[in-house]
PDB file of N, CA and C in Angstrom:
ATOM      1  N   UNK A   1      83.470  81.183 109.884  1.00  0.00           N
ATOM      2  CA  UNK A   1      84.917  81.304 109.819  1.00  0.00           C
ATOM      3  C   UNK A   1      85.370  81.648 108.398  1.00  0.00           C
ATOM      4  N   UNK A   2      84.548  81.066 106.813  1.00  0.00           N
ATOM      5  CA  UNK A   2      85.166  81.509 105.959  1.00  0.00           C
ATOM      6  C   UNK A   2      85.305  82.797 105.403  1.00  0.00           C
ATOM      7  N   UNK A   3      83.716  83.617 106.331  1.00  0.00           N
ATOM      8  CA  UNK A   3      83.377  84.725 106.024  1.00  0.00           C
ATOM      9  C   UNK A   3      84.616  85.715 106.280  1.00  0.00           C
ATOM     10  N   UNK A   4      84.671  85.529 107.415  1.00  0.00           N
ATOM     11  CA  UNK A   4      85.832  86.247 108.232  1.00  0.00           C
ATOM     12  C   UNK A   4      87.477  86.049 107.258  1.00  0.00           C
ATOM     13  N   UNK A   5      87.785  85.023 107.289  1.00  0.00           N
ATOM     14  CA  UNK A   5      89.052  84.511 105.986  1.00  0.00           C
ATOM     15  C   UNK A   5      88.678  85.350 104.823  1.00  0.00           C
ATOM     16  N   UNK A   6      87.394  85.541 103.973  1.00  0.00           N
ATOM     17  CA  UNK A   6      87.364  85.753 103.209  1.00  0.00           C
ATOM     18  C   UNK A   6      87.478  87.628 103.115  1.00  0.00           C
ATOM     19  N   UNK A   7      87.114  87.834 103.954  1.00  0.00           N
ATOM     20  CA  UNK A   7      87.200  89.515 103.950  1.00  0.00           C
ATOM     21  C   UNK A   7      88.697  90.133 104.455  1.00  0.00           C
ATOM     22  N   UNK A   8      89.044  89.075 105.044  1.00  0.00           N
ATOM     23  CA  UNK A   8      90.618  89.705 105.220  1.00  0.00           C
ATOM     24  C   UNK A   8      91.211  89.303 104.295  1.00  0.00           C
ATOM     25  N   UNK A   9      91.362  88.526 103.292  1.00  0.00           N
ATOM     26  CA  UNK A   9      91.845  88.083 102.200  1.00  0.00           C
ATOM     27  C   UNK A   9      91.598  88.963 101.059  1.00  0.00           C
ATOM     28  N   UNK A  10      90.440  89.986 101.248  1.00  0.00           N
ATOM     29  CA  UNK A  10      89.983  90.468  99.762  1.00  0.00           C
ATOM     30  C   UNK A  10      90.943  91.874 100.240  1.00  0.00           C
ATOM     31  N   UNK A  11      91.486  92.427 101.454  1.00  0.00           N
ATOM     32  CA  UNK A  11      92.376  93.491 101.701  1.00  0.00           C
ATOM     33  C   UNK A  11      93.324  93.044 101.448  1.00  0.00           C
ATOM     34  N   UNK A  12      94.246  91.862 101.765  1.00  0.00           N
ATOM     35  CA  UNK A  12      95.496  91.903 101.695  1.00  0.00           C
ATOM     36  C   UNK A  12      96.440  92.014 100.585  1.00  0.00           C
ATOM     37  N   UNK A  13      95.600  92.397  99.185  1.00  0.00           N
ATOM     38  CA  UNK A  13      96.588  92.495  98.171  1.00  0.00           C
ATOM     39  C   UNK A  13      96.523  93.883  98.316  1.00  0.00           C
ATOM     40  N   UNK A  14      95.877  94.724  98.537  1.00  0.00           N
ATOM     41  CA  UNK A  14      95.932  95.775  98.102  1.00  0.00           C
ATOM     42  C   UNK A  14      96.985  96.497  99.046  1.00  0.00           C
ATOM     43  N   UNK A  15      97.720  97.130  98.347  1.00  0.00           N
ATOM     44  CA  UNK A  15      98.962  98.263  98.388  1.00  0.00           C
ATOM     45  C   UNK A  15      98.313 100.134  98.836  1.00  0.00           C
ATOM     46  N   UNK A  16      98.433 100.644 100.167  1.00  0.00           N
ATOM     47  CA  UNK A  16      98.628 101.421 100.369  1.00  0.00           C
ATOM     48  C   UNK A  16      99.391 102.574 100.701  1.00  0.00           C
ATOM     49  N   UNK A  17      99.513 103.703  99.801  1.00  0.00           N
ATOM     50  CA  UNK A  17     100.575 104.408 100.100  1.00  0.00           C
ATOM     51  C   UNK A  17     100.887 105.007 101.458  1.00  0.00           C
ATOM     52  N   UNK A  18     101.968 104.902 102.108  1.00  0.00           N
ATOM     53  CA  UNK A  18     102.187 105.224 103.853  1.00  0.00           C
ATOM     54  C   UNK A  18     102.708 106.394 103.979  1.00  0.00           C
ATOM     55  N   UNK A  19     101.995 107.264 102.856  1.00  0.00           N
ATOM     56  CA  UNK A  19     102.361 108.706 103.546  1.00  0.00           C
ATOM     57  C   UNK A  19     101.001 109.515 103.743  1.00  0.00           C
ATOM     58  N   UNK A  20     101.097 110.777 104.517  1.00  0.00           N
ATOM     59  CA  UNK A  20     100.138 111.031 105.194  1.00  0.00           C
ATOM     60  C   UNK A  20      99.691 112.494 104.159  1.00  0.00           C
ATOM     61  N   UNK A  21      98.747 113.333 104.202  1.00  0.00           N
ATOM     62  CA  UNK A  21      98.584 114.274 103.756  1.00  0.00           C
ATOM     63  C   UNK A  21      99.004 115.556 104.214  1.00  0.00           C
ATOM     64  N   UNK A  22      99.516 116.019 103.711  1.00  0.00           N
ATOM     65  CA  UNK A  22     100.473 117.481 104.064  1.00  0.00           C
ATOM     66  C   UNK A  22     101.901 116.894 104.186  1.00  0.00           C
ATOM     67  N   UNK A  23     102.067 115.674 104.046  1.00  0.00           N
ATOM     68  CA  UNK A  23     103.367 115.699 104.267  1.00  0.00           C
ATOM     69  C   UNK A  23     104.408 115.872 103.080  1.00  0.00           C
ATOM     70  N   UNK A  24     105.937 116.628 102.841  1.00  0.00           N
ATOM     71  CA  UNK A  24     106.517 117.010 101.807  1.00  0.00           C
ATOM     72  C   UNK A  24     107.615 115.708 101.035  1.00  0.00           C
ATOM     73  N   UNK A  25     107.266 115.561 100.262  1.00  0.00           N
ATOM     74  CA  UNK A  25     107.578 114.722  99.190  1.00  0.00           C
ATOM     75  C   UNK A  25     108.271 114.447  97.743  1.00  0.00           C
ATOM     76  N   UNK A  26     109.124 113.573  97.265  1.00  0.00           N
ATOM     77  CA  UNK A  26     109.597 113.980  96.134  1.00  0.00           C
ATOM     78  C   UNK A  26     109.090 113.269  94.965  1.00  0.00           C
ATOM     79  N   UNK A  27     108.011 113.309  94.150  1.00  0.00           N
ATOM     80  CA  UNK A  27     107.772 112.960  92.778  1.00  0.00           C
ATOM     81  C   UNK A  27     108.504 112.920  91.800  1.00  0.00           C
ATOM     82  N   UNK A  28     109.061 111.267  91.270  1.00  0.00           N
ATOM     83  CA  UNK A  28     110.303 111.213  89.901  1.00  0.00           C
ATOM     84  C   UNK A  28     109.242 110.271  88.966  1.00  0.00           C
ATOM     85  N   UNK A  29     109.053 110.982  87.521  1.00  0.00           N
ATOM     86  CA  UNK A  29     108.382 110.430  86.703  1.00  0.00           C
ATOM     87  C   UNK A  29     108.821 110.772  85.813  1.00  0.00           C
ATOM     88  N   UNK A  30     109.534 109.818  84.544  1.00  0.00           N
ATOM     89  CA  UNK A  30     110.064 110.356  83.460  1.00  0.00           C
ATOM     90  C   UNK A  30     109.182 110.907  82.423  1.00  0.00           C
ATOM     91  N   UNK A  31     108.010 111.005  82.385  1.00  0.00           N
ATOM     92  CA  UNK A  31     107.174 111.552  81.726  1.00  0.00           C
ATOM     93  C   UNK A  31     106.539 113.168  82.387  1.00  0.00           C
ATOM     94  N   UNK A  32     106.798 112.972  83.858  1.00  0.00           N
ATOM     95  CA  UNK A  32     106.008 114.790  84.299  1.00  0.00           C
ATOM     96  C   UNK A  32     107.309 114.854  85.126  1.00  0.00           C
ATOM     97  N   UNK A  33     108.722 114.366  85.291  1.00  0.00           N
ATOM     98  CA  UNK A  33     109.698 114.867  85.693  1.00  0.00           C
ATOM     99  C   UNK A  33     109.553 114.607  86.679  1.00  0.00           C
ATOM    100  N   UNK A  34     110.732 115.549  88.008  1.00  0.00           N
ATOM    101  CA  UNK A  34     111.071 115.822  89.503  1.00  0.00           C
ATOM    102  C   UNK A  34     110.300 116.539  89.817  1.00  0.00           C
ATOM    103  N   UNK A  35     109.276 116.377  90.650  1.00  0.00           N
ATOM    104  CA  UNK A  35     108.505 117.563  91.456  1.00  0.00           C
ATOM    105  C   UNK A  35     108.483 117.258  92.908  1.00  0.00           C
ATOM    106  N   UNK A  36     108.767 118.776  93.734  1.00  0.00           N
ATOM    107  CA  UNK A  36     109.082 118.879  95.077  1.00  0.00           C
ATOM    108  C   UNK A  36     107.647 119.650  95.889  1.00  0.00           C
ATOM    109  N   UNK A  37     106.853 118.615  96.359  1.00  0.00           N
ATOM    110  CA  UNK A  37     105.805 119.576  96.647  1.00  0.00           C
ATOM    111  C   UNK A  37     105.045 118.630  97.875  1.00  0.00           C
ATOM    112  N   UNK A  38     104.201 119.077  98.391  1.00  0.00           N
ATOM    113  CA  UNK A  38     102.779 118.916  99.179  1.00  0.00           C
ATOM    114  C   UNK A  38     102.256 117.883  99.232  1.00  0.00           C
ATOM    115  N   UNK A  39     101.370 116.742  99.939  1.00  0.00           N
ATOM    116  CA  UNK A  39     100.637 115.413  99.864  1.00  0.00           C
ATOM    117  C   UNK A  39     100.051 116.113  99.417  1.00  0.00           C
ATOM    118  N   UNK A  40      98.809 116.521  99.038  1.00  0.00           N
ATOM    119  CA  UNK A  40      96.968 116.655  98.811  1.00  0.00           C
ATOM    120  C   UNK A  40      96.233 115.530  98.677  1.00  0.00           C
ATOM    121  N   UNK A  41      96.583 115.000  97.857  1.00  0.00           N
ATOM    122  CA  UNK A  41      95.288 113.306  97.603  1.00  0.00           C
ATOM    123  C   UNK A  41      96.297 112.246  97.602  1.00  0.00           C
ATOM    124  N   UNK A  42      95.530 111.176  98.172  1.00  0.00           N
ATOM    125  CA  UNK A  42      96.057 109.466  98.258  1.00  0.00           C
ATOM    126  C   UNK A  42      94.660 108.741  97.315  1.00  0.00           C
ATOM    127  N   UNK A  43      95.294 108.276  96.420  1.00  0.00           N
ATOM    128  CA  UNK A  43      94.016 107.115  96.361  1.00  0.00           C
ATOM    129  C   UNK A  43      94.397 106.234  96.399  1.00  0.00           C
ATOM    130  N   UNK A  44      93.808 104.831  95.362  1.00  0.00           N
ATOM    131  CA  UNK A  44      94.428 103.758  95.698  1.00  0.00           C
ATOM    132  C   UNK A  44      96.062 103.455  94.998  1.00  0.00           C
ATOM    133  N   UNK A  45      95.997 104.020  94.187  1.00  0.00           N
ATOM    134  CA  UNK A  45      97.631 103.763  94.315  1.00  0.00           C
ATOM    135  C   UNK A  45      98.106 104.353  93.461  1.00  0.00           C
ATOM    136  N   UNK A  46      97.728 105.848  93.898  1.00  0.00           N
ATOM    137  CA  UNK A  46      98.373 106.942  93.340  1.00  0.00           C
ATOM    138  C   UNK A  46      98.134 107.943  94.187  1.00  0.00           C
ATOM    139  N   UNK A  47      99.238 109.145  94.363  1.00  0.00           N
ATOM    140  CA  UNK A  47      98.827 110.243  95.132  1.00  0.00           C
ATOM    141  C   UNK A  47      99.577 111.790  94.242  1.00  0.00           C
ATOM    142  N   UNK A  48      98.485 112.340  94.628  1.00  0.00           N
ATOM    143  CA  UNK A  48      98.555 113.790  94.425  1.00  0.00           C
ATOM    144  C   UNK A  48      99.864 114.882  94.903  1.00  0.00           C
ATOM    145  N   UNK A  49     100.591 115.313  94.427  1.00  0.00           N
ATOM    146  CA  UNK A  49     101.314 116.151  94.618  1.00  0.00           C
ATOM    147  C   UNK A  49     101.083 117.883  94.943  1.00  0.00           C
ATOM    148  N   UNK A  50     100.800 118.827  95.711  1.00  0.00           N
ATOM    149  CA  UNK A  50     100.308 120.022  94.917  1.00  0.00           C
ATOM    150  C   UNK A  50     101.959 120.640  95.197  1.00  0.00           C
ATOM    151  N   UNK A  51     101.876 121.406  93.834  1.00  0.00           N
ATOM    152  CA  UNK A  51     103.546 122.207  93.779  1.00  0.00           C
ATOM    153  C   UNK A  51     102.644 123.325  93.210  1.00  0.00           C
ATOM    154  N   UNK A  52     103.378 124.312  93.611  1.00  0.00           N
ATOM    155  CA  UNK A  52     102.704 125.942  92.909  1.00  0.00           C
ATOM    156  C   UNK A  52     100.866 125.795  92.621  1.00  0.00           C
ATOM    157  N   UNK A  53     100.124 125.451  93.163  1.00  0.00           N
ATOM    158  CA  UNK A  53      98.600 125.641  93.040  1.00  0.00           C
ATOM    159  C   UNK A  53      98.275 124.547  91.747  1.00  0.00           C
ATOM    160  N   UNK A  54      99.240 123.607  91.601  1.00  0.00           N
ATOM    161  CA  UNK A  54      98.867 122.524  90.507  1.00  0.00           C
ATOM    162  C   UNK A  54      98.927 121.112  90.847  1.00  0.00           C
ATOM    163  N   UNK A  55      98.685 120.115  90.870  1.00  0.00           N
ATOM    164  CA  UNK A  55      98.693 119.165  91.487  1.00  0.00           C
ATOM    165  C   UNK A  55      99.087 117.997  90.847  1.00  0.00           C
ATOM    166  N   UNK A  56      99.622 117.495  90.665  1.00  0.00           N
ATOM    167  CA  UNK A  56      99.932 116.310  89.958  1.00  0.00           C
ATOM    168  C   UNK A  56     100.107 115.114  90.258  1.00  0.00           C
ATOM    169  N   UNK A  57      99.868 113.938  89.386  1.00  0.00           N
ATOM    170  CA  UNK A  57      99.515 112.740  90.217  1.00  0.00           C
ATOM    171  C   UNK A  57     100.672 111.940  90.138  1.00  0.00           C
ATOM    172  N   UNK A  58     101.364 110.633  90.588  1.00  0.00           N
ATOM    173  CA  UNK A  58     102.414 110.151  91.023  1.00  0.00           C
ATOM    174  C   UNK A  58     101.904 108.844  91.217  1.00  0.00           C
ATOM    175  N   UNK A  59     102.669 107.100  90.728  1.00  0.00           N
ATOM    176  CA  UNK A  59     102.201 106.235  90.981  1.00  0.00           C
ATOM    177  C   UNK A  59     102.756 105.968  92.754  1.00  0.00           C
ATOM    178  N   UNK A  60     102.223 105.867  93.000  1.00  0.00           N
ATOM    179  CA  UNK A  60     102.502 105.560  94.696  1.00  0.00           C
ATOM    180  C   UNK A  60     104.270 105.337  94.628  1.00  0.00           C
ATOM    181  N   UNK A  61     104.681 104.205  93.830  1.00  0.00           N
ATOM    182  CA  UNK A  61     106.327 103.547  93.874  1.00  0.00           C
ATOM    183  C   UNK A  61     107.279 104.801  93.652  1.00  0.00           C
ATOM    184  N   UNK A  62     106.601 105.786  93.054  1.00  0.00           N
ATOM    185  CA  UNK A  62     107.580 106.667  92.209  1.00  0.00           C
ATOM    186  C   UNK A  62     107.995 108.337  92.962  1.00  0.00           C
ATOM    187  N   UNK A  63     107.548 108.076  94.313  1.00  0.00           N
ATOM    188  CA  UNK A  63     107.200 109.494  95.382  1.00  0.00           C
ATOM    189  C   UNK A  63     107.920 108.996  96.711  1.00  0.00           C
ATOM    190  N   UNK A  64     108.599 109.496  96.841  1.00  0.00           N
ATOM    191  CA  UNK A  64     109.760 109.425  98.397  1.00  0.00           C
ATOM    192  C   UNK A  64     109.697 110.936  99.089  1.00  0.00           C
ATOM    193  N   UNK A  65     110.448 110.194 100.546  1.00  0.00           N
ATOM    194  CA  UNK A  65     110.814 111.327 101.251  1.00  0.00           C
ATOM    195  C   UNK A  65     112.270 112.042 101.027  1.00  0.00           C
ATOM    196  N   UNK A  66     112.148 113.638 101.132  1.00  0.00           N
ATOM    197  CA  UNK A  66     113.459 114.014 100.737  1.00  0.00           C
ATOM    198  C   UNK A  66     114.759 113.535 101.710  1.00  0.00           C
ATOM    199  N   UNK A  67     115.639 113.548 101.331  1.00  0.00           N
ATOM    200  CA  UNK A  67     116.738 113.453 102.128  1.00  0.00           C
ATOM    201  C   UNK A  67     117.196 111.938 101.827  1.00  0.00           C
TER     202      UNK A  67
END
């Protein structure tokens, strides 16, 4: 039983971003600005933007949907 407690316990802090890949997105970072572009990569808690064939990364908190 602790095994089991213990492995669901070692997931539950971790924070995944709930957007999917390809889906369109808005990146606000006062250091790389507003960018309007593409999912490409999720990792753990950051995801990839691609805008014009460049990709840029985004802390998960800082990337919404438009509208």
């Amino acid at each position: 039983m602790s095994a089991l407690l213990g492995r669901i316990g070692g997931r539950g802090g971790a924070l995944r971003p709930h957007y999917k890949v390809g889906e369109v997105l808005i990146g606000d970072d006062p250091f790389t600005g507003r960018r309007h572009g593409r999912l490409a990569v999720v990792n753990r808690n950051s995801v990839g933007l691609e805008v014009q064939n460049r990709i840029y990364f985004y802390d998960h908190r800082q990337v919404r949907r438009p509208g």
